[in-house]
C-alpha atoms as a PDB file:
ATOM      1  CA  UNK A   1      -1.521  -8.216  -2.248  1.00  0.00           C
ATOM      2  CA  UNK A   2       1.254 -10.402  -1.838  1.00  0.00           C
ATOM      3  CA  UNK A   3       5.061  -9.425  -0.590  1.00  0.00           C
ATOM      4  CA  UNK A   4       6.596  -9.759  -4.249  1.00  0.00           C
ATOM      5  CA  UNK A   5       4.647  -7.224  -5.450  1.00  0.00           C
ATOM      6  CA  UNK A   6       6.223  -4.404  -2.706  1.00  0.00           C
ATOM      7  CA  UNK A   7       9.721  -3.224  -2.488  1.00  0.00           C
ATOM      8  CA  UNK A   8      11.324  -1.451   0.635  1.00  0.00           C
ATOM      9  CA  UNK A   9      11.501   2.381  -0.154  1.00  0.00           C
ATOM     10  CA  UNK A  10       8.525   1.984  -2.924  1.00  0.00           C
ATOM     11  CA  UNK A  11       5.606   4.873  -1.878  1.00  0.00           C
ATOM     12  CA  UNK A  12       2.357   3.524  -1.173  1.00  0.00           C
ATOM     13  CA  UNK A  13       0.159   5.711  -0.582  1.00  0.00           C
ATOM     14  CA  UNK A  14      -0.075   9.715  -0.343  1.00  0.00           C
ATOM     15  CA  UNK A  15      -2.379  11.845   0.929  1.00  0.00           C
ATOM     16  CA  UNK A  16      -3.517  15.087   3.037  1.00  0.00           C
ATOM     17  CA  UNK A  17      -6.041  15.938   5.893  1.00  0.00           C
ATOM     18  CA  UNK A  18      -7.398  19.413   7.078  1.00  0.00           C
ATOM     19  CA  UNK A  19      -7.735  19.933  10.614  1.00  0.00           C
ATOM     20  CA  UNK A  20     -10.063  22.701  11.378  1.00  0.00           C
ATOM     21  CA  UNK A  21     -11.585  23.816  15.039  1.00  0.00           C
ATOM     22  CA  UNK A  22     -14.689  21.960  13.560  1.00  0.00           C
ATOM     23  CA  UNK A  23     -12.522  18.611  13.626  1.00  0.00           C
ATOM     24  CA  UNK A  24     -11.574  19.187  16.747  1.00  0.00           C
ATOM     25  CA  UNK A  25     -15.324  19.815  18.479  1.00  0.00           C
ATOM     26  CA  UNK A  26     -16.279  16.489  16.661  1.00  0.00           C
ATOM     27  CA  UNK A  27     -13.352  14.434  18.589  1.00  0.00           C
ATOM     28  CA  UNK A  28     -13.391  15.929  21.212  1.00  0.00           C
ATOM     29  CA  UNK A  29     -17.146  14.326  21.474  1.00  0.00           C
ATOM     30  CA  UNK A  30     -16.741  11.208  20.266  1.00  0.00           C
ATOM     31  CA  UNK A  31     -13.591  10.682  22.061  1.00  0.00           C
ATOM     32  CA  UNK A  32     -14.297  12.292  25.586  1.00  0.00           C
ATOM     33  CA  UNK A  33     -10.971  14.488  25.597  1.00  0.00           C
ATOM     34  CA  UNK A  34     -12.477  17.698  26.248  1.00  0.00           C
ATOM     35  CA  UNK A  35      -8.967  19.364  27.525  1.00  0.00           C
ATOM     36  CA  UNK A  36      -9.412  23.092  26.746  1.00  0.00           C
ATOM     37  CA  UNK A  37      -5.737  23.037  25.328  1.00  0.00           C
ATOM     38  CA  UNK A  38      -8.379  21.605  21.915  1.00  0.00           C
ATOM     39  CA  UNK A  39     -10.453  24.089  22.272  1.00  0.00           C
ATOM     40  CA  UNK A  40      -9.665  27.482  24.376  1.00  0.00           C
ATOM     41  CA  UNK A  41      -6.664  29.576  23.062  1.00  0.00           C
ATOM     42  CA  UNK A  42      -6.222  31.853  26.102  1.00  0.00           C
ATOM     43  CA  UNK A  43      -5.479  28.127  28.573  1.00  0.00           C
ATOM     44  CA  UNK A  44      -3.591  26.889  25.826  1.00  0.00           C
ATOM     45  CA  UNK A  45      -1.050  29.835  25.924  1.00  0.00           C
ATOM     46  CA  UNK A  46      -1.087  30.010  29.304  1.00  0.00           C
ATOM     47  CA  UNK A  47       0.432  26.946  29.340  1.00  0.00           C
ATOM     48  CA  UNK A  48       3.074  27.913  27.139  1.00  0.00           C
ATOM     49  CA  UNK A  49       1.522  26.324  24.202  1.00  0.00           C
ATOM     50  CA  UNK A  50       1.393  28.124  20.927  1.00  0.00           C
ATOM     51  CA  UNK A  51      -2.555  28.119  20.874  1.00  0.00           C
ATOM     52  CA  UNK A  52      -5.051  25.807  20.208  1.00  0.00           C
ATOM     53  CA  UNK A  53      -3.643  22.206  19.084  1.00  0.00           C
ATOM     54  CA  UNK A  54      -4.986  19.022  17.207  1.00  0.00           C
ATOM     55  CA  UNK A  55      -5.978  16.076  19.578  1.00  0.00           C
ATOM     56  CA  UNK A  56      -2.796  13.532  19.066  1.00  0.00           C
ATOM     57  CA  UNK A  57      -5.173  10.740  18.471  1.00  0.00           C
ATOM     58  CA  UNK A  58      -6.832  12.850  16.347  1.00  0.00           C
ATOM     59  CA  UNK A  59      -3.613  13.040  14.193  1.00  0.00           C
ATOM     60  CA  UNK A  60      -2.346   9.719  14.515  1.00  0.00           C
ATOM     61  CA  UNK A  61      -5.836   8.517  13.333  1.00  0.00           C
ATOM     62  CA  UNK A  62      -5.831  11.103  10.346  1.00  0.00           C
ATOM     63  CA  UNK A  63      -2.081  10.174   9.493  1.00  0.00           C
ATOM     64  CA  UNK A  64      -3.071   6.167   8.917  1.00  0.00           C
ATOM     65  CA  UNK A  65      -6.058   6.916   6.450  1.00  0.00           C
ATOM     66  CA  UNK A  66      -4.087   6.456   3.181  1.00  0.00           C
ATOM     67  CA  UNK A  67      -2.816   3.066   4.701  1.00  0.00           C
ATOM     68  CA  UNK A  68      -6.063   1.971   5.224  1.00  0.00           C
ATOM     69  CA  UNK A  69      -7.297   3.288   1.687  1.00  0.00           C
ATOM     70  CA  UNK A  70      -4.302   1.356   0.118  1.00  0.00           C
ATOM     71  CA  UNK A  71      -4.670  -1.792   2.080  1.00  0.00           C
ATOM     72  CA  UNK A  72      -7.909  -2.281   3.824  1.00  0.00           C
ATOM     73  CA  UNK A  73      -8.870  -1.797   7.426  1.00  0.00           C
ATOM     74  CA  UNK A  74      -9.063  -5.634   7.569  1.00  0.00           C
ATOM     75  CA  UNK A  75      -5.505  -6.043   6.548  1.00  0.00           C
ATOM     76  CA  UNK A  76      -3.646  -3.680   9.453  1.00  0.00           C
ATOM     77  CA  UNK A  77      -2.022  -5.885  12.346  1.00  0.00           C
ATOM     78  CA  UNK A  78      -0.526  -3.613  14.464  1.00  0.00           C
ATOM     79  CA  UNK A  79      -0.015   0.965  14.536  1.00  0.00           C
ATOM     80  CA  UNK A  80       2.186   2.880  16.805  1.00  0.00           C
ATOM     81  CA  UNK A  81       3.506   6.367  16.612  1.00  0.00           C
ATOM     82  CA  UNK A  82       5.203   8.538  19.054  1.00  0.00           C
ATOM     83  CA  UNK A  83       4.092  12.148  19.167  1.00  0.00           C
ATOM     84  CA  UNK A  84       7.193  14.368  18.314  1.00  0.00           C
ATOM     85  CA  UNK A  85       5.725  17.344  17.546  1.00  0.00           C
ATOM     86  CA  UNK A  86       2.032  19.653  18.672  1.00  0.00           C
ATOM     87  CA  UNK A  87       0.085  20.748  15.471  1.00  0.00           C
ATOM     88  CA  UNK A  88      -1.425  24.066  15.983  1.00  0.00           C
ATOM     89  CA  UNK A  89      -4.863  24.974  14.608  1.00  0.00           C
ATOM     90  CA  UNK A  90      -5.938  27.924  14.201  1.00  0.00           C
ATOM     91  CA  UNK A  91      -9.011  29.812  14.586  1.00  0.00           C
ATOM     92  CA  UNK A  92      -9.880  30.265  11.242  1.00  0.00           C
ATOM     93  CA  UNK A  93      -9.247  27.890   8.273  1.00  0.00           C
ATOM     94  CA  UNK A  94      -7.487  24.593   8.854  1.00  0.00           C
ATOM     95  CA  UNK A  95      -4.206  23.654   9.101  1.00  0.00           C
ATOM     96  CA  UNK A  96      -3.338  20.443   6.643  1.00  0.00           C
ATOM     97  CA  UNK A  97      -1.422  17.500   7.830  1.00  0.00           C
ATOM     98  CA  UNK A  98       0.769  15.903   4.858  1.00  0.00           C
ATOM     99  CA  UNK A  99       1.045  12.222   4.392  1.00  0.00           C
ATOM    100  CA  UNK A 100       3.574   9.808   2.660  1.00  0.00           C
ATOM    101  CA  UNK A 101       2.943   6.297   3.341  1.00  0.00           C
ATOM    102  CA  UNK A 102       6.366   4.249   2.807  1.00  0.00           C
ATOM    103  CA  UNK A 103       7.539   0.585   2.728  1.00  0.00           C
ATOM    104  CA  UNK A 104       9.879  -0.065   5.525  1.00  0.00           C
ATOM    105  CA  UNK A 105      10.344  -3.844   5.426  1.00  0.00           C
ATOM    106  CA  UNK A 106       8.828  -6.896   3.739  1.00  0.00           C
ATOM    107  CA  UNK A 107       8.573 -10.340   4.508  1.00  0.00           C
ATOM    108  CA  UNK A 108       6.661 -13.489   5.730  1.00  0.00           C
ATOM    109  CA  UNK A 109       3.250 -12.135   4.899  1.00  0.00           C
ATOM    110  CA  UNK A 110       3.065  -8.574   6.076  1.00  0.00           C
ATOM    111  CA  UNK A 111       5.483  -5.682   5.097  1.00  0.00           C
ATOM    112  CA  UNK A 112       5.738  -2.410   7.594  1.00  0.00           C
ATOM    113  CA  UNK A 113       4.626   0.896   6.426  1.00  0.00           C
ATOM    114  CA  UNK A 114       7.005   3.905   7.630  1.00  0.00           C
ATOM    115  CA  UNK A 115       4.669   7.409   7.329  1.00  0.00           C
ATOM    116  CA  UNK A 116       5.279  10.246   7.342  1.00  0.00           C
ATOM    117  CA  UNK A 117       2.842  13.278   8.435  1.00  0.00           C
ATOM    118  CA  UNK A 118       4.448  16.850   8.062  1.00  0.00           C
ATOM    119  CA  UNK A 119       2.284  20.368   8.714  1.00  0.00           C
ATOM    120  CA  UNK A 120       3.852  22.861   7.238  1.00  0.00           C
ATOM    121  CA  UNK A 121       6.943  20.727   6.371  1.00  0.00           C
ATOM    122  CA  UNK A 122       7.683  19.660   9.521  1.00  0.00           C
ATOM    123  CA  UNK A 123       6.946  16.309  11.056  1.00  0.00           C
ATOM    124  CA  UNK A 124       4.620  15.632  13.881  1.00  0.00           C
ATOM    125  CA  UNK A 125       4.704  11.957  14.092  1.00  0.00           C
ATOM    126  CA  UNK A 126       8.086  10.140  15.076  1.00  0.00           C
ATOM    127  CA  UNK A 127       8.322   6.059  14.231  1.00  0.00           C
ATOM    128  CA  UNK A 128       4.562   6.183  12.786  1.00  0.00           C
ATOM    129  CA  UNK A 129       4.726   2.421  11.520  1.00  0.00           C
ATOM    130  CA  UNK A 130       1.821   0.500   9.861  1.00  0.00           C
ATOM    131  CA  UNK A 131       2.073  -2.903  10.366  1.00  0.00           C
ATOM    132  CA  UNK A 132      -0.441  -4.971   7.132  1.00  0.00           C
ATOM    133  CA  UNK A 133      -0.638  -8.057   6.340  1.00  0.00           C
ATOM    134  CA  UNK A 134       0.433  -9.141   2.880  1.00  0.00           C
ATOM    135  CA  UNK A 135      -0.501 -12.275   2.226  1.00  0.00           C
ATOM    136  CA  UNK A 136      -4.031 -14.523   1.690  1.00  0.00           C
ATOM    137  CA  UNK A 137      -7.172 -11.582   2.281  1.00  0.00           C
ATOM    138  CA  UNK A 138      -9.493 -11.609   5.358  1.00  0.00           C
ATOM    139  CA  UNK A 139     -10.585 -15.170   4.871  1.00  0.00           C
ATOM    140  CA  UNK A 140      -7.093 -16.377   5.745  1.00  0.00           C
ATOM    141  CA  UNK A 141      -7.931 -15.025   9.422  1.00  0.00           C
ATOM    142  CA  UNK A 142      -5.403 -12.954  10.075  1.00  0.00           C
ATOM    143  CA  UNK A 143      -7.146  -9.388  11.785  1.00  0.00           C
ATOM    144  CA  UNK A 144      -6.502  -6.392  13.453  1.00  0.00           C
ATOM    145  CA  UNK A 145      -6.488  -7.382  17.211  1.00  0.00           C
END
């Protein structure tokens, strides 16, 4: 992949995740973050929340996945978002998180991906940047740190 071949604005990857109760059992296990707000409707209203809402790491990590499928694990320098918005999940079914995956800026061997990740049209993530590397593949050293 090298910086010719990607123009700011150009989409590079798309994609959607479902976030069901069952997602959120899983992380909350392998993560630690057993807050009832992920789990127990009645304390997450009585805390003024709407119900029962997806971890934000959970989210964040779902939101990168078509970056990674596009560019490789190996190839991602640097991923910050800020959390804007609480995505609700409800009881039954799944709620689905939409992703757009777009370049921001290119230059001297990595380019920054802007995403975006909507549920039910409105965003959730606020300056979720991707930050890859563009030039010479995982041989030429350069890794996630």
């Amino acid at each position: 992949m090298s910086d010719e071949l990607l123009e700011v604005g150009q989409v590079v990857a798309t994609g959607s995740r479902e976030i069901d109760r069952d997602a959120l059992v899983r992380y909350a296990g392998a993560s630690g973050d057993f807050n009832p707000i992920h789990y127990r409707d009645d304390v997450a209203t009585s805390v003024g929340l709407p119900g029962v809402l997806a971890h934000g790491m959970l989210t964040m990590g779902l939101a990168v996945q078509p970056v990674i499928e596009r560019f490789g694990a190996d190839r991602v320098l640097e991923y910050g978002v800020r959390f804007t918005r609480p995505v609700p999940v409800p009881p039954e079914g799944a709620v689905r998180l939409e992703l757009e995956a777009k370049v921001g800026q290119v230059g001297d061997g990595e380019a920054r991906i802007d995403v975006t990740a909507k549920v039910d049209g409105q965003t959730v993530l606020g300056r979720a940047q991707v930050r890859v590397a563009t030039g010479p593949g995982p041989a030429g050293g350069r890794r996630a740190g």
